[in-house]
Protein backbone atom coordinates (compact mmCIF):
# COMPACT_ATOMS: atom_id res chain seq x y z
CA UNK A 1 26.25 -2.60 42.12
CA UNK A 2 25.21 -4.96 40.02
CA UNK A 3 27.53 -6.74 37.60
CA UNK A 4 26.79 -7.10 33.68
CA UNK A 5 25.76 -11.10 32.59
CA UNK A 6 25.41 -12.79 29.59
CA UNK A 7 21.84 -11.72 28.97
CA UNK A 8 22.57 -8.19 29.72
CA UNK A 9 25.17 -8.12 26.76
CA UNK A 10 22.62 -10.08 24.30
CA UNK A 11 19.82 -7.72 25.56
CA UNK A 12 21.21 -3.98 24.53
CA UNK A 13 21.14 -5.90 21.14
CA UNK A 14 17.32 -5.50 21.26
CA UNK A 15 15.78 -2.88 19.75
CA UNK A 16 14.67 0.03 21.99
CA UNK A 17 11.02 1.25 22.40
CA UNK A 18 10.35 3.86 20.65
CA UNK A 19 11.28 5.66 17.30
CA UNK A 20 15.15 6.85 16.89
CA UNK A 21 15.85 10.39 15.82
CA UNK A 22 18.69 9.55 13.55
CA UNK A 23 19.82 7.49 10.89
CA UNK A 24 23.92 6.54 10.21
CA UNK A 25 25.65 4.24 8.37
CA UNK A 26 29.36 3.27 10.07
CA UNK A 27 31.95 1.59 7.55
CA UNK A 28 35.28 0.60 7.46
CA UNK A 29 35.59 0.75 11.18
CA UNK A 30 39.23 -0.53 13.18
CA UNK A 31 39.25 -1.47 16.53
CA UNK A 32 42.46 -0.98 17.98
CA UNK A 33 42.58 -2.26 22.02
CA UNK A 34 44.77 -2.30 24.56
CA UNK A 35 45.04 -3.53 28.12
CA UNK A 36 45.29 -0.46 30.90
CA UNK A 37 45.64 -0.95 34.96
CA UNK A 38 42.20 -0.44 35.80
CA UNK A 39 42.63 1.78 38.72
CA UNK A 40 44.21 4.57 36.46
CA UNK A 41 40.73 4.63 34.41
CA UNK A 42 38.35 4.08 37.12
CA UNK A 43 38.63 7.38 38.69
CA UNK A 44 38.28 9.47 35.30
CA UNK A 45 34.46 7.95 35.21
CA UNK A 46 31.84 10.02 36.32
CA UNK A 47 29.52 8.63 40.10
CA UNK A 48 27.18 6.05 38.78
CA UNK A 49 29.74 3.83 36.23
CA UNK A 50 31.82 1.12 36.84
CA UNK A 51 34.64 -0.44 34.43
CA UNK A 52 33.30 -3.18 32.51
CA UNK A 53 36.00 -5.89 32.74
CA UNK A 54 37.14 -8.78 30.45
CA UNK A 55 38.40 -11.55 32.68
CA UNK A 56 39.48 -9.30 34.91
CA UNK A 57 40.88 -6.87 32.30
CA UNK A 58 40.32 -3.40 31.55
CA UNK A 59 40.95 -1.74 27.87
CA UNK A 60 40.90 1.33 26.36
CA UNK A 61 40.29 1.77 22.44
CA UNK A 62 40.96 3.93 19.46
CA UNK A 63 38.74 3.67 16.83
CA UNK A 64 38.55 5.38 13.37
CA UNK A 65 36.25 4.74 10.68
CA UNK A 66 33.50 6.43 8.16
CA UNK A 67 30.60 8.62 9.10
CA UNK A 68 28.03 7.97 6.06
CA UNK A 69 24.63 9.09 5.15
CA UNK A 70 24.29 10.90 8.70
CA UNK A 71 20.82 12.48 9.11
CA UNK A 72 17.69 13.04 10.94
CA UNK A 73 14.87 10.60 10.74
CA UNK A 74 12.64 11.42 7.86
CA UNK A 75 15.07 13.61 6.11
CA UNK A 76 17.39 12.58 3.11
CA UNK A 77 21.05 13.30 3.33
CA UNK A 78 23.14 16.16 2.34
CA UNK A 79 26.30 15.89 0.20
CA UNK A 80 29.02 17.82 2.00
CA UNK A 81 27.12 17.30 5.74
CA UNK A 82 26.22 13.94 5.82
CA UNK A 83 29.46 12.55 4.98
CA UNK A 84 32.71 12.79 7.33
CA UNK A 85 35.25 10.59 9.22
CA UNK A 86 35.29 9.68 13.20
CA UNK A 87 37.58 8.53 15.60
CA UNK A 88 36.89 8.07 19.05
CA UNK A 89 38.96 6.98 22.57
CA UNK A 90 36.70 4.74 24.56
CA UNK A 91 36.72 2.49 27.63
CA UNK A 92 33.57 0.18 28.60
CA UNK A 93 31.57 0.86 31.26
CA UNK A 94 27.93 -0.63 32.85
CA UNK A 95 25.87 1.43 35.55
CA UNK A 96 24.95 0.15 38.93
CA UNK A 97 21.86 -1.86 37.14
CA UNK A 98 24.42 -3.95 35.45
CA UNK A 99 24.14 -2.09 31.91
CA UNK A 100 27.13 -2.48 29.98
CA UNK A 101 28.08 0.30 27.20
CA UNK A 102 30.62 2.75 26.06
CA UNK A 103 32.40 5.38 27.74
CA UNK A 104 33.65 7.95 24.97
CA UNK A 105 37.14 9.97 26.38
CA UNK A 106 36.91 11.71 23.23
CA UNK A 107 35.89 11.84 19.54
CA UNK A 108 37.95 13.47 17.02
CA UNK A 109 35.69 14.64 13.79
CA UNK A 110 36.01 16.72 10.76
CA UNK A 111 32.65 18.09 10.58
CA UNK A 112 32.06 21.56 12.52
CA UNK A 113 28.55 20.90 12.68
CA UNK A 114 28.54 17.51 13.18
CA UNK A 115 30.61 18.48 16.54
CA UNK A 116 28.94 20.96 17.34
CA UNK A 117 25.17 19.27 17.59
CA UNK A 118 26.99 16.17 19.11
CA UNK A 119 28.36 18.13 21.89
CA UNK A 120 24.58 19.74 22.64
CA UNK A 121 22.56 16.93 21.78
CA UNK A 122 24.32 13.61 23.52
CA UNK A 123 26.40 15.44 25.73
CA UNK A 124 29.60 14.14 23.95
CA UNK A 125 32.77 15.50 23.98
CA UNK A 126 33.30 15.90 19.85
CA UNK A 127 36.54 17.66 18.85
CA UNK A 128 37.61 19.64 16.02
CA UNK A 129 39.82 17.80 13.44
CA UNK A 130 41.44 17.92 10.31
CA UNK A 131 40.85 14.47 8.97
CA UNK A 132 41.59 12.39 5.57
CA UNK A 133 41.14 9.04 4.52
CA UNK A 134 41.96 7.01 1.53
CA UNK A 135 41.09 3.98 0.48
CA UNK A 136 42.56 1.48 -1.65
CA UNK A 137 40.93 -1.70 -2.22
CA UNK A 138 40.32 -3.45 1.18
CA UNK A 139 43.30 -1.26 2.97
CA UNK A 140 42.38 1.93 4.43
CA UNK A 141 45.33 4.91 4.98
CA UNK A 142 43.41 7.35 7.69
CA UNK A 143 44.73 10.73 9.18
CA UNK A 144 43.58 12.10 12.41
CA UNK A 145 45.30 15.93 13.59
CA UNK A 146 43.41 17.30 16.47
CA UNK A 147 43.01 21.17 16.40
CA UNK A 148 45.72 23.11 18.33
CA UNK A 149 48.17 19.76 18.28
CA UNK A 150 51.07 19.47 16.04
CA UNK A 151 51.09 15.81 15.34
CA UNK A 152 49.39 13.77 13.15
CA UNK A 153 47.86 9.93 14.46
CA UNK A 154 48.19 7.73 11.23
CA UNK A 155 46.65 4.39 10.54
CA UNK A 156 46.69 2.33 7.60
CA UNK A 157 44.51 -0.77 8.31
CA UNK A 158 42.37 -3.44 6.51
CA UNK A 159 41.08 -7.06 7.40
CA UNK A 160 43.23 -9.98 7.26
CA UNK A 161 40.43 -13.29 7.60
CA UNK A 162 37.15 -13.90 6.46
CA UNK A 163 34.27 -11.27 9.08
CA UNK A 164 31.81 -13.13 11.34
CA UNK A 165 29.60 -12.66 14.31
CA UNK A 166 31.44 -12.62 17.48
CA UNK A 167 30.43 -15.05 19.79
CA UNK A 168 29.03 -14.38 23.15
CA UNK A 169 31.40 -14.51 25.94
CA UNK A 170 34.81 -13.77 23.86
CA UNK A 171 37.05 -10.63 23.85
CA UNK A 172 35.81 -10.01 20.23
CA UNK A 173 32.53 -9.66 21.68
CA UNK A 174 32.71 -7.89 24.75
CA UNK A 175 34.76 -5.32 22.49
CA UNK A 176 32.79 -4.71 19.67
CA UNK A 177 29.34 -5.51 20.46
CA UNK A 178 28.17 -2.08 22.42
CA UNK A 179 24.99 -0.90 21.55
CA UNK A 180 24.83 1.73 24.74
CA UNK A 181 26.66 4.77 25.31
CA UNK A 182 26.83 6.85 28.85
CA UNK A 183 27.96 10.87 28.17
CA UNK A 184 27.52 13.23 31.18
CA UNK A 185 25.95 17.12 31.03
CA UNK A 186 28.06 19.57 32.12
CA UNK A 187 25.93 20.19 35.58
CA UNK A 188 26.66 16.31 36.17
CA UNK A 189 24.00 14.56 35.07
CA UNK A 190 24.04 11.05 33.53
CA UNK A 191 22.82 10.05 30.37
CA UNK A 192 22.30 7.06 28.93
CA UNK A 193 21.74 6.74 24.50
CA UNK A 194 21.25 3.66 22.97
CA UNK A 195 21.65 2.49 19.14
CA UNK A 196 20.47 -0.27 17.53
CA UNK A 197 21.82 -2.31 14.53
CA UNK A 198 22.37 -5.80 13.03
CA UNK A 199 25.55 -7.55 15.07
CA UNK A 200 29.23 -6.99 13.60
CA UNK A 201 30.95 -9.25 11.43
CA UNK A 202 34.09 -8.24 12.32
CA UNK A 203 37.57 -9.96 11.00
CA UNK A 204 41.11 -9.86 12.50
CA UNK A 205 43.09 -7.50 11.23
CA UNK A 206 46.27 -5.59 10.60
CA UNK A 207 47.15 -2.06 11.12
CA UNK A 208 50.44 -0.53 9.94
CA UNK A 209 51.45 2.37 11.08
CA UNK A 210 49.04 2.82 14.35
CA UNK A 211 49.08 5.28 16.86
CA UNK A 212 47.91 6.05 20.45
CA UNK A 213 48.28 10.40 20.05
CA UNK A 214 44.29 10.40 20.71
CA UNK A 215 44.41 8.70 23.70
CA UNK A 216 47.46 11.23 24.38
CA UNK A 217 45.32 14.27 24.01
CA UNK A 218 43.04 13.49 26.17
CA UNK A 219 45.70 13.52 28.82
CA UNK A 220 45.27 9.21 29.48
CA UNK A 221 47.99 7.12 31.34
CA UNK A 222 50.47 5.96 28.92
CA UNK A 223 50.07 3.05 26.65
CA UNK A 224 52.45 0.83 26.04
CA UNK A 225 53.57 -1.51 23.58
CA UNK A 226 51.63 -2.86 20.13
CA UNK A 227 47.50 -3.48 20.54
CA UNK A 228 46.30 -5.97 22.11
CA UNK A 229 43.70 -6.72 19.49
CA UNK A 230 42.96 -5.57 16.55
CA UNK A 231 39.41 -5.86 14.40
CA UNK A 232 38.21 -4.73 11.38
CA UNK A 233 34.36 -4.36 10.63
CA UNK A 234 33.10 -3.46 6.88
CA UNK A 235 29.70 -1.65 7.75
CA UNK A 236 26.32 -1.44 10.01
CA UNK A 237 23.42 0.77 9.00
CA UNK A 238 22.77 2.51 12.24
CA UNK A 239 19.14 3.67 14.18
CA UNK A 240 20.33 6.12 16.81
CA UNK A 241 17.28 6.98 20.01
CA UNK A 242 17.57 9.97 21.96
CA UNK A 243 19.20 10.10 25.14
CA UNK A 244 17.81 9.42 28.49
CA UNK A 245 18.45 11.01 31.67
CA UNK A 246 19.84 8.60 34.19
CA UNK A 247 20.90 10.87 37.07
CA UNK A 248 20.19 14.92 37.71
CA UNK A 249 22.50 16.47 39.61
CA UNK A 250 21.89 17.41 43.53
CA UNK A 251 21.72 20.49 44.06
């Protein structure tokens, strides 16, 4: 096993080979963090991924935000498809090579069909949600309810500083800056997708109320206490390349 470097972070920034299948726009995205015992995350990874650590540190996220413009390559969008709200529960993960990306516990959506090709296509585990979202000025109020749960995870978030690049090497930037995700097929294989867009500017930021139900429904270890960190990021126009097989099950 080979551990991520410096250069492997800067280089999933490059843009893959190849033409993407999809085109996204992400805006008004939170980044709410906090610091779990990595041995209670480790063993709900699939063979073949490793916790990516900060200093030692693993973290599991909840992030909500805007799903805009969502389409196929080549085709425009479609009021009333191509427009919804996301939130996903992540930790961050790199394969034996040293890779470093996303692991995705879960993401809540509002979209039936958006869920439904996600789960097929990337191998994702989309949910059903009801989902609103209001926005007032820089603040955003956001709703998540999970179908068959009773409660409702509430944010209401917005930037508090002037947005910039994250430098290389900080906790802002091992965070945000993940431009590969791993999903897993339901006969085990490992896949590996990969999106490509200009770097965050992301600001600190304040969120008030926040909530950990996501991570909750997904059955996690308890998390305790405020966020660690919290970052706000306006927008990224998104190219999104088909997934690759990593691993195929053994018979």
């Amino acid at each position: 096993m080979r551990l991520p470097s410096t250069s492997d972070r800067l280089a999933t920034r490059e843009r893959p080979t190849g033409h993407p299948v999809m085109k996204q726009r992400w805006s008004r995205i939170l980044f709410l963090h906090w610091q779990v015992d990595p041995a209670l995350l480790q063993v709900l990874l699939p063979p073949g991924l490793h916790l990516d650590l900060h200093e030692g540190k693993a973290w599991l996220g909840i992030v909500p935000f805007y799903m805009e413009r969502i389409r196929p390559v080549y085709l425009p969008p479609v009021p009333g498809v191509s427009w919804f709200l996301e939130l996903n529960v992540r930790t961050y993960v790199h394969d034996d090579a040293g890779v470093p990306g996303v692991w995705f516990f879960s993401l809540d959506c509002n979209q039936p069909l958006a869920v439904e090709l996600a789960r097929r296509a990337f191998h994702l585990p989309y949910q059903h949600a009801r989902m609103s979202c209001r926005s007032l000025g820089s603040v955003t109020e956001y709703d998540c309810r999970r179908r068959s749960m009773d409660a409702t995870a509430r944010y209401r978030y917005g930037p508090v500083g002037p947005a910039s690049e994250a430098a290389p090497g900080t906790l802002e930037f091992f965070l945000a800056e993940r431009y590969v995700l791993y999903s897993s097929g339901a006969d085990g294989s490992l896949h590996e997708g990969r999106v490509h867009h200009a770097p965050y500017r992301v600001a600190p930021a304040h969120c008030d109320p926040w909530s950990t139900l996501p991570a909750m429904w997904n059955g996690l270890p308890t998390i305790e206490g405020p966020p660690r960190s919290v970052l706000w990021a306006g927008q990224v126009d998104v190219d999104v390349f088909a997934l690759k097989k990593l691993r195929t099950p053994v018979s």
